[in-house]
N, C-alpha and C. Protein backbone atom coordinates (compact mmCIF):
# COMPACT_ATOMS: atom_id res chain seq x y z
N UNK A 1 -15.78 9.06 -5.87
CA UNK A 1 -15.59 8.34 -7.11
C UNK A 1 -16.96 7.97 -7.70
N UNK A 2 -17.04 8.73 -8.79
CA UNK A 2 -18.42 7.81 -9.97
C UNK A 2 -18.21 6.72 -10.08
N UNK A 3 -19.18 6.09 -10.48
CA UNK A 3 -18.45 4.84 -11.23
C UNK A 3 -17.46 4.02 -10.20
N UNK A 4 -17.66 3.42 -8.77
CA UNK A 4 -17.14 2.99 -8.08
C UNK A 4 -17.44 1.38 -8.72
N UNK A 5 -15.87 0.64 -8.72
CA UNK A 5 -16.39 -0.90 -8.52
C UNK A 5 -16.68 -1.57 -7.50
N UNK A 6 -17.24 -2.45 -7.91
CA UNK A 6 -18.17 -3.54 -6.83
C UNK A 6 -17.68 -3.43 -5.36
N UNK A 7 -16.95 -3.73 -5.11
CA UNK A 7 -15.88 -3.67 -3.68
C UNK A 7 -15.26 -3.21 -3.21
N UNK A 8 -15.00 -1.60 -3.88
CA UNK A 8 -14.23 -0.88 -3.34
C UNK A 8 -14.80 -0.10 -1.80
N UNK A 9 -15.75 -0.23 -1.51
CA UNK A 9 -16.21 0.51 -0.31
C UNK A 9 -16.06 -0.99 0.85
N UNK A 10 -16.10 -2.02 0.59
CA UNK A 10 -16.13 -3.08 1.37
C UNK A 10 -14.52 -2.65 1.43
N UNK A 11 -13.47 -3.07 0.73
CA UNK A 11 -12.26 -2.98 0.83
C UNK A 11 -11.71 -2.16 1.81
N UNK A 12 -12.22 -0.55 1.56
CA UNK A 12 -12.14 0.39 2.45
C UNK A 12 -12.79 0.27 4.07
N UNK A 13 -13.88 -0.49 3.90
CA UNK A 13 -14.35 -0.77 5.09
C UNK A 13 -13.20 -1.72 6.29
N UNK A 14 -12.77 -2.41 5.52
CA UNK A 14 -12.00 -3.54 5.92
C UNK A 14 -10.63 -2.60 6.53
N UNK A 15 -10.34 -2.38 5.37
CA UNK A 15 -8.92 -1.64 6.02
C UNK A 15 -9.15 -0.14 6.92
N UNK A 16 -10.08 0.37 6.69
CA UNK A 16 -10.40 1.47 7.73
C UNK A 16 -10.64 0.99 9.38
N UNK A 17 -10.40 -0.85 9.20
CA UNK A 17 -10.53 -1.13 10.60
C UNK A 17 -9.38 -1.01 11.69
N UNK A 18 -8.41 -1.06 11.22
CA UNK A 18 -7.19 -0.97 12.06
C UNK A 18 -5.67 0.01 11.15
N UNK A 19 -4.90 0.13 11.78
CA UNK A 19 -3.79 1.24 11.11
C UNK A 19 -2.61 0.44 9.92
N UNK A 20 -2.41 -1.13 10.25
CA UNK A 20 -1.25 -2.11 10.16
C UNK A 20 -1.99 -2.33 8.23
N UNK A 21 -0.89 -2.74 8.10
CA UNK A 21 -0.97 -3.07 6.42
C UNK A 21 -1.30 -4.51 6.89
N UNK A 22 -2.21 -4.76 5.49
CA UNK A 22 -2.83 -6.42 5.93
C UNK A 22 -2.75 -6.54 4.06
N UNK A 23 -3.03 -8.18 4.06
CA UNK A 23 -2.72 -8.85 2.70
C UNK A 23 -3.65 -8.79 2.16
N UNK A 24 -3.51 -9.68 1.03
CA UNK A 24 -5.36 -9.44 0.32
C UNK A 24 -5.65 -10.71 0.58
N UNK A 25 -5.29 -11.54 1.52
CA UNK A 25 -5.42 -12.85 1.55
C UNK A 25 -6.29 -12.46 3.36
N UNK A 26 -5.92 -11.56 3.63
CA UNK A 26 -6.59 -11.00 5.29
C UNK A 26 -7.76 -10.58 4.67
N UNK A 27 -7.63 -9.46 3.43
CA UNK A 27 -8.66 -8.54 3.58
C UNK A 27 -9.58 -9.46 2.60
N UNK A 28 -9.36 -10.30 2.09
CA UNK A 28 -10.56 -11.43 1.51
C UNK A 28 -11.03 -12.01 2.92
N UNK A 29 -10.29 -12.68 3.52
CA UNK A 29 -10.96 -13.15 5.08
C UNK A 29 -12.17 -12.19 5.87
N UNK A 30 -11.56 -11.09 5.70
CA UNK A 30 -12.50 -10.06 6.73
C UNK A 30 -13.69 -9.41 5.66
N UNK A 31 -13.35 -9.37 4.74
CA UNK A 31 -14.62 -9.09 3.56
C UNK A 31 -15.62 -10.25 3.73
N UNK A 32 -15.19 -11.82 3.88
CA UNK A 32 -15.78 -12.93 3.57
C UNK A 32 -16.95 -13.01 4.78
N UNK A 33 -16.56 -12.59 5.95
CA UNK A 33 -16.64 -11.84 7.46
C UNK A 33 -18.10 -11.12 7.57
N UNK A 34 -18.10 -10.07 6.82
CA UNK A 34 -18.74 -9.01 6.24
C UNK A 34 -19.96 -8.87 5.76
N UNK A 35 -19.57 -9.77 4.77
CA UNK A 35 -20.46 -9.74 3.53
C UNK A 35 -21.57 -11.04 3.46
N UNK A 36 -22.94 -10.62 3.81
CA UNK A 36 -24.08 -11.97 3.79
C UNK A 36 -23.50 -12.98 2.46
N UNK A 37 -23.53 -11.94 1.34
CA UNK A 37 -23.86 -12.83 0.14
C UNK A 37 -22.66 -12.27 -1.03
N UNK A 38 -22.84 -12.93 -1.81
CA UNK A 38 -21.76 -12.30 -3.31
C UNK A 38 -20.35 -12.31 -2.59
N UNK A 39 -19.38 -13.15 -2.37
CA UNK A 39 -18.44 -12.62 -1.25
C UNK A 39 -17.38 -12.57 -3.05
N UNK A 40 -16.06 -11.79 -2.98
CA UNK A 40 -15.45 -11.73 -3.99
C UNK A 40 -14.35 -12.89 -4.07
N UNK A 41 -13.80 -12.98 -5.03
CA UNK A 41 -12.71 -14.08 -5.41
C UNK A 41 -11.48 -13.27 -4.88
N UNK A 42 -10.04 -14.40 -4.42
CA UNK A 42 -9.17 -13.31 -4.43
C UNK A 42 -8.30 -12.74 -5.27
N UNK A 43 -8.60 -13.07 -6.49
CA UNK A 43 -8.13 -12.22 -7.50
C UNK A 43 -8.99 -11.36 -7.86
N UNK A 44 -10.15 -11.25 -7.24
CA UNK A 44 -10.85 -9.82 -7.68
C UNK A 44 -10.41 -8.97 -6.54
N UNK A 45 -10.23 -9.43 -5.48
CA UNK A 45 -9.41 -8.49 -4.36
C UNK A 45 -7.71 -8.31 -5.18
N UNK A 46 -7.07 -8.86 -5.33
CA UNK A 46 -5.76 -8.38 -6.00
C UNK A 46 -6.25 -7.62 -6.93
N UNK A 47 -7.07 -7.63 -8.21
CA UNK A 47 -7.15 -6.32 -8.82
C UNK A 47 -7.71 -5.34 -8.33
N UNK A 48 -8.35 -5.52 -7.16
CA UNK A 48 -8.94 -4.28 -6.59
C UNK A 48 -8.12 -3.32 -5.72
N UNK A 49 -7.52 -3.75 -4.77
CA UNK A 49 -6.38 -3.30 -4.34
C UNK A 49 -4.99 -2.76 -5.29
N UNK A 50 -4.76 -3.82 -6.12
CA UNK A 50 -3.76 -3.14 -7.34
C UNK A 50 -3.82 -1.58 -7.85
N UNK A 51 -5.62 -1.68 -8.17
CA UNK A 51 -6.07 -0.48 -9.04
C UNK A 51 -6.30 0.42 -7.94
N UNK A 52 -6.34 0.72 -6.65
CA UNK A 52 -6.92 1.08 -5.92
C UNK A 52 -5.52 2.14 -5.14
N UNK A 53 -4.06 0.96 -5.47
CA UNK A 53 -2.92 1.65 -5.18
C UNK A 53 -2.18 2.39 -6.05
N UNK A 54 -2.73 2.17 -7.42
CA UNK A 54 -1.85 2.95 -8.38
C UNK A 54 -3.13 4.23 -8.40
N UNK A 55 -4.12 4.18 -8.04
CA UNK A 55 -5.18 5.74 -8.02
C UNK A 55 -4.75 6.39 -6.60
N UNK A 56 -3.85 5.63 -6.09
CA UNK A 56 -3.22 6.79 -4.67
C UNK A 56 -4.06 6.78 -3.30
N UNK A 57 -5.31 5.44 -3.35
CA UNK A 57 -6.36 5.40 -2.25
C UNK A 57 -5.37 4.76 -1.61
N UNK A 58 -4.82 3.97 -1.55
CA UNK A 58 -3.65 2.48 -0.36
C UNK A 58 -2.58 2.93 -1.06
N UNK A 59 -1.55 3.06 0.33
CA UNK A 59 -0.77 2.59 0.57
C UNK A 59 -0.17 1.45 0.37
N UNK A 60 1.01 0.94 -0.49
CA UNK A 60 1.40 -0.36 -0.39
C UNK A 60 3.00 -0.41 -0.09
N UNK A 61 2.92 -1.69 0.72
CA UNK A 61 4.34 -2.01 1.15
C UNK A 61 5.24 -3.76 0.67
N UNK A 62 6.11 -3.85 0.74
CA UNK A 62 6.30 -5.52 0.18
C UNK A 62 7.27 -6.03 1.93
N UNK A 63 6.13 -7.06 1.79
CA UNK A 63 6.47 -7.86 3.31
C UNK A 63 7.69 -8.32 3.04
N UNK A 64 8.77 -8.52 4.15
CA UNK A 64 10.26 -9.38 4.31
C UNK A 64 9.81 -10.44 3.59
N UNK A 65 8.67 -11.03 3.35
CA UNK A 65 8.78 -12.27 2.53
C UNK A 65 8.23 -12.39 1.09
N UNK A 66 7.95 -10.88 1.03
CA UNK A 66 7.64 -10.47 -0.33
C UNK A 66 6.38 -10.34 -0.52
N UNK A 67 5.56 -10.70 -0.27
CA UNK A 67 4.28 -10.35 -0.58
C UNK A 67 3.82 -8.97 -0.39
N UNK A 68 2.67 -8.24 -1.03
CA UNK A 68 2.65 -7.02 -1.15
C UNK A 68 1.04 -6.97 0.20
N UNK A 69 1.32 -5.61 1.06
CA UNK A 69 0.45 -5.53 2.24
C UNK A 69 0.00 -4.09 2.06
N UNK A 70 -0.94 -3.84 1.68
CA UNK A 70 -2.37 -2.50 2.10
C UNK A 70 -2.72 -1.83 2.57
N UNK A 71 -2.52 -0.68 3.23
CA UNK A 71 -3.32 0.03 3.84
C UNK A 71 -4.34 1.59 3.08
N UNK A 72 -5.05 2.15 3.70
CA UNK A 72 -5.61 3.10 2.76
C UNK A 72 -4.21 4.21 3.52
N UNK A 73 -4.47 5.03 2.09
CA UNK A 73 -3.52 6.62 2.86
C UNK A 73 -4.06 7.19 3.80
N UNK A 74 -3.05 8.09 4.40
CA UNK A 74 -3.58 8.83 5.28
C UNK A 74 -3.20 10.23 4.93
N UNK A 75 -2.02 10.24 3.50
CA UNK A 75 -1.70 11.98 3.36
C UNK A 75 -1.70 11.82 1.91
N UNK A 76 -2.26 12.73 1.63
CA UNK A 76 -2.31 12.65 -0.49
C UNK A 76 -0.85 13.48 -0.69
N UNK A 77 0.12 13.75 0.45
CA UNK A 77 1.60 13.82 -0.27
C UNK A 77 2.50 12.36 -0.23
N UNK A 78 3.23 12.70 -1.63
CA UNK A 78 3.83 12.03 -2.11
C UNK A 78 5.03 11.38 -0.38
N UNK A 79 4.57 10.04 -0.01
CA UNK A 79 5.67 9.73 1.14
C UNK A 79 6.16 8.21 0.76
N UNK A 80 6.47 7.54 2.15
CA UNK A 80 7.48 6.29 1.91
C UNK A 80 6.91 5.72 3.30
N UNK A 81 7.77 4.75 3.55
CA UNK A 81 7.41 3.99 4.87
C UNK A 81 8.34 3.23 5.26
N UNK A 82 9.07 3.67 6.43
CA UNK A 82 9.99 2.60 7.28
C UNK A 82 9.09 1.08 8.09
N UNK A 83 9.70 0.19 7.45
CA UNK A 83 8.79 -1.17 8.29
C UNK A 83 9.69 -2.24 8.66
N UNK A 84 8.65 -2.26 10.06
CA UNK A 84 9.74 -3.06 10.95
C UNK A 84 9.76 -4.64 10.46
N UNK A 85 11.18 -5.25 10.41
CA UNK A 85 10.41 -6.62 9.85
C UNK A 85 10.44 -7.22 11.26
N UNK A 86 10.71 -7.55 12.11
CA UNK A 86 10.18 -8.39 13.23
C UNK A 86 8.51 -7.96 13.40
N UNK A 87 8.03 -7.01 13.72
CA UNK A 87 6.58 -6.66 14.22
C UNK A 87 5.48 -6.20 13.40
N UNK A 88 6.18 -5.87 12.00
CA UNK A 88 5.24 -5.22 11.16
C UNK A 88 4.82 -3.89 11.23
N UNK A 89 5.22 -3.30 12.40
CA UNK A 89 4.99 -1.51 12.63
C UNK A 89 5.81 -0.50 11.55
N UNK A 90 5.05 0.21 11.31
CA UNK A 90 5.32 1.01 9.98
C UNK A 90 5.23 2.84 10.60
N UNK A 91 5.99 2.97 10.17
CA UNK A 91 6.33 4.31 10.54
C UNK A 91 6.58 5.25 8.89
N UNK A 92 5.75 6.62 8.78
CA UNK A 92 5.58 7.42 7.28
C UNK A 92 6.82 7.93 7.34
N UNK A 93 7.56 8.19 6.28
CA UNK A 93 8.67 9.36 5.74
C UNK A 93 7.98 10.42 4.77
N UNK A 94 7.75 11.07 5.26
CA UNK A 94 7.75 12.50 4.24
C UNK A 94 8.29 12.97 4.03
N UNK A 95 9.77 13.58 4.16
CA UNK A 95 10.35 14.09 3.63
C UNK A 95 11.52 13.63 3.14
N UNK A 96 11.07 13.52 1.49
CA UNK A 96 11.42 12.87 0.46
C UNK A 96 12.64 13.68 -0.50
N UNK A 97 12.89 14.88 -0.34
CA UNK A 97 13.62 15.56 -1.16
C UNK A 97 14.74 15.54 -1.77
N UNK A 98 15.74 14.53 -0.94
CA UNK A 98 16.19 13.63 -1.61
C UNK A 98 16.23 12.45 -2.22
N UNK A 99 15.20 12.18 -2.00
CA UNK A 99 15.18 10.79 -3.20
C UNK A 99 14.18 11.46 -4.47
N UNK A 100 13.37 11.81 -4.47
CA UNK A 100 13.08 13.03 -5.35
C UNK A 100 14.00 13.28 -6.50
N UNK A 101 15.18 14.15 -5.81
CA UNK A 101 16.42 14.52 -6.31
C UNK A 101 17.21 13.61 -7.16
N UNK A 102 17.42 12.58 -6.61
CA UNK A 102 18.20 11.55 -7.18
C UNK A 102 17.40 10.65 -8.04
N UNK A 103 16.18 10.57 -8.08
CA UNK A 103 15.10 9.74 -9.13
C UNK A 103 15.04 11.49 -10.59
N UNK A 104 14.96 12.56 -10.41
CA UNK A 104 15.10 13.24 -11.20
C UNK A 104 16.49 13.05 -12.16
N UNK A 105 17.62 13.32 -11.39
CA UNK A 105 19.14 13.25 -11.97
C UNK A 105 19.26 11.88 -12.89
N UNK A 106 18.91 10.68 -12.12
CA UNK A 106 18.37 9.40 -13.24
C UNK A 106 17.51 9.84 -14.45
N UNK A 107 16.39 10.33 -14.29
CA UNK A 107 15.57 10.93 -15.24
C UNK A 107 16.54 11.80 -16.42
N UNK A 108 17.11 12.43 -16.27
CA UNK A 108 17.95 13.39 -16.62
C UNK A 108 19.06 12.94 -17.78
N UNK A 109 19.93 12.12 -16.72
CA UNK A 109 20.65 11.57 -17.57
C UNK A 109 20.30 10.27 -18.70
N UNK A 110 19.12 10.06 -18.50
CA UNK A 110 18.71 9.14 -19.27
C UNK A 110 17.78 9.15 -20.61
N UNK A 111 17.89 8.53 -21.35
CA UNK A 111 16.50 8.84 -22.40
C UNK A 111 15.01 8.56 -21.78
N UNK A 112 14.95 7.87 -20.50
CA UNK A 112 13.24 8.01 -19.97
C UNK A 112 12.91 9.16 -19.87
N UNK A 113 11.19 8.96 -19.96
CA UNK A 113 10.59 9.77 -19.77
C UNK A 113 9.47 8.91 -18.71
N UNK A 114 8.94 10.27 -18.07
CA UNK A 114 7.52 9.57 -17.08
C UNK A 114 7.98 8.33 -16.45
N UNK A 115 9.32 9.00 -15.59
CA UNK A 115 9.67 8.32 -15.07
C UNK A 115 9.15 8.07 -13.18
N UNK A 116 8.85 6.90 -12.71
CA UNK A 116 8.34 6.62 -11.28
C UNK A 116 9.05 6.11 -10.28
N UNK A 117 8.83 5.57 -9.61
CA UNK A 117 10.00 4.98 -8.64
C UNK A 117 9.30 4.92 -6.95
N UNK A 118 9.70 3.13 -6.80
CA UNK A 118 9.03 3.00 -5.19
C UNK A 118 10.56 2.37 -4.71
N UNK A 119 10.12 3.39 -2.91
CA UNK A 119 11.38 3.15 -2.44
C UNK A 119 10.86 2.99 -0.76
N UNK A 120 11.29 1.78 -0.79
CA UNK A 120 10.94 0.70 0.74
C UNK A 120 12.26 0.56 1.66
N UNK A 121 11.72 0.98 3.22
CA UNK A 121 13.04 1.20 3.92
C UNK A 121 12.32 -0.28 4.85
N UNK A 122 13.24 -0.90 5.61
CA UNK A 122 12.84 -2.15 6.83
C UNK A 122 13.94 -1.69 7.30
N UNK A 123 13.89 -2.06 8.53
CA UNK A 123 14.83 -2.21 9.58
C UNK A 123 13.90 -2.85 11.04
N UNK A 124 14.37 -2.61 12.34
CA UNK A 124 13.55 -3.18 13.30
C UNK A 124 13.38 -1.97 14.48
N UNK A 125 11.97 -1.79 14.63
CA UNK A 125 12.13 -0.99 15.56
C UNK A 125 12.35 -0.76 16.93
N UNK A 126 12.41 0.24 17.94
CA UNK A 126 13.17 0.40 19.08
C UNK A 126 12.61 -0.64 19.97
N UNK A 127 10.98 -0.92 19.81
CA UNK A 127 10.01 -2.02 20.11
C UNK A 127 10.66 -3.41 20.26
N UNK A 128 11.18 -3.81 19.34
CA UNK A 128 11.83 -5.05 18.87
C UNK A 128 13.11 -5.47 18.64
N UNK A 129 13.87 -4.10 19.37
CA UNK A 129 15.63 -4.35 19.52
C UNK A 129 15.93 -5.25 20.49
């Protein structure tokens, strides 16, 4: 990326530390951690992460209690994510072809156009039965 903003390589630093989606309320903590001097606000971490997930760098998921949690990608194909709500372990879906399918047929029958669509699975895993 040209033209990188201020924190996006700290951000990445942060979350390149472990696999688990973390908040921006963690990844301000571990930036704050980090960083001698200039540490960021956390609304400059929420827009950074925001902009950072709609350019396809993170992964984002919405916690059982709603808040939205981070990680960077690990596949530039289009996937999903099963997450456990007792433990937080997240497991990828790639193969998407039906929901694909059925976000097109919406498209279809409808007057949208440029149409998008996020689709979040929880349940608990074998870990935590």
């Amino acid at each position: 990326m040209a033209n990188t903003p201020k924190y996006d390589a700290a951000v990445l630093k942060v979350l390149d530390g472990g696999s688990r989606f973390r908040s921006c309320r963690e990844i301000l903590r571990d930036l704050d951690r980090s960083l001698s001097s200039d540490p960021p606000s956390l609304s400059t971490i929420y827009r950074t992460v925001h902009r950072m997930s709609r350019e396809g760098v993170l992964d984002t998921i919405r916690s059982p209690e709603g808040e939205r949690l981070y990680r960077r990608c690990r596949t530039s194909v289009r996937h999903y994510h099963l997450f456990c709500r007792a433990c937080g372990e997240v497991e990828e879906i790639a193969h998407v072809a039906e929901i694909t399918e059925v976000v097109e047929k919406i498209r279809d029958m409808s007057d949208f156009d440029q149409v998008d669509h996020d689709f979040e699975l929880t349940g608990v895993c074998p870990r935590c039965l």
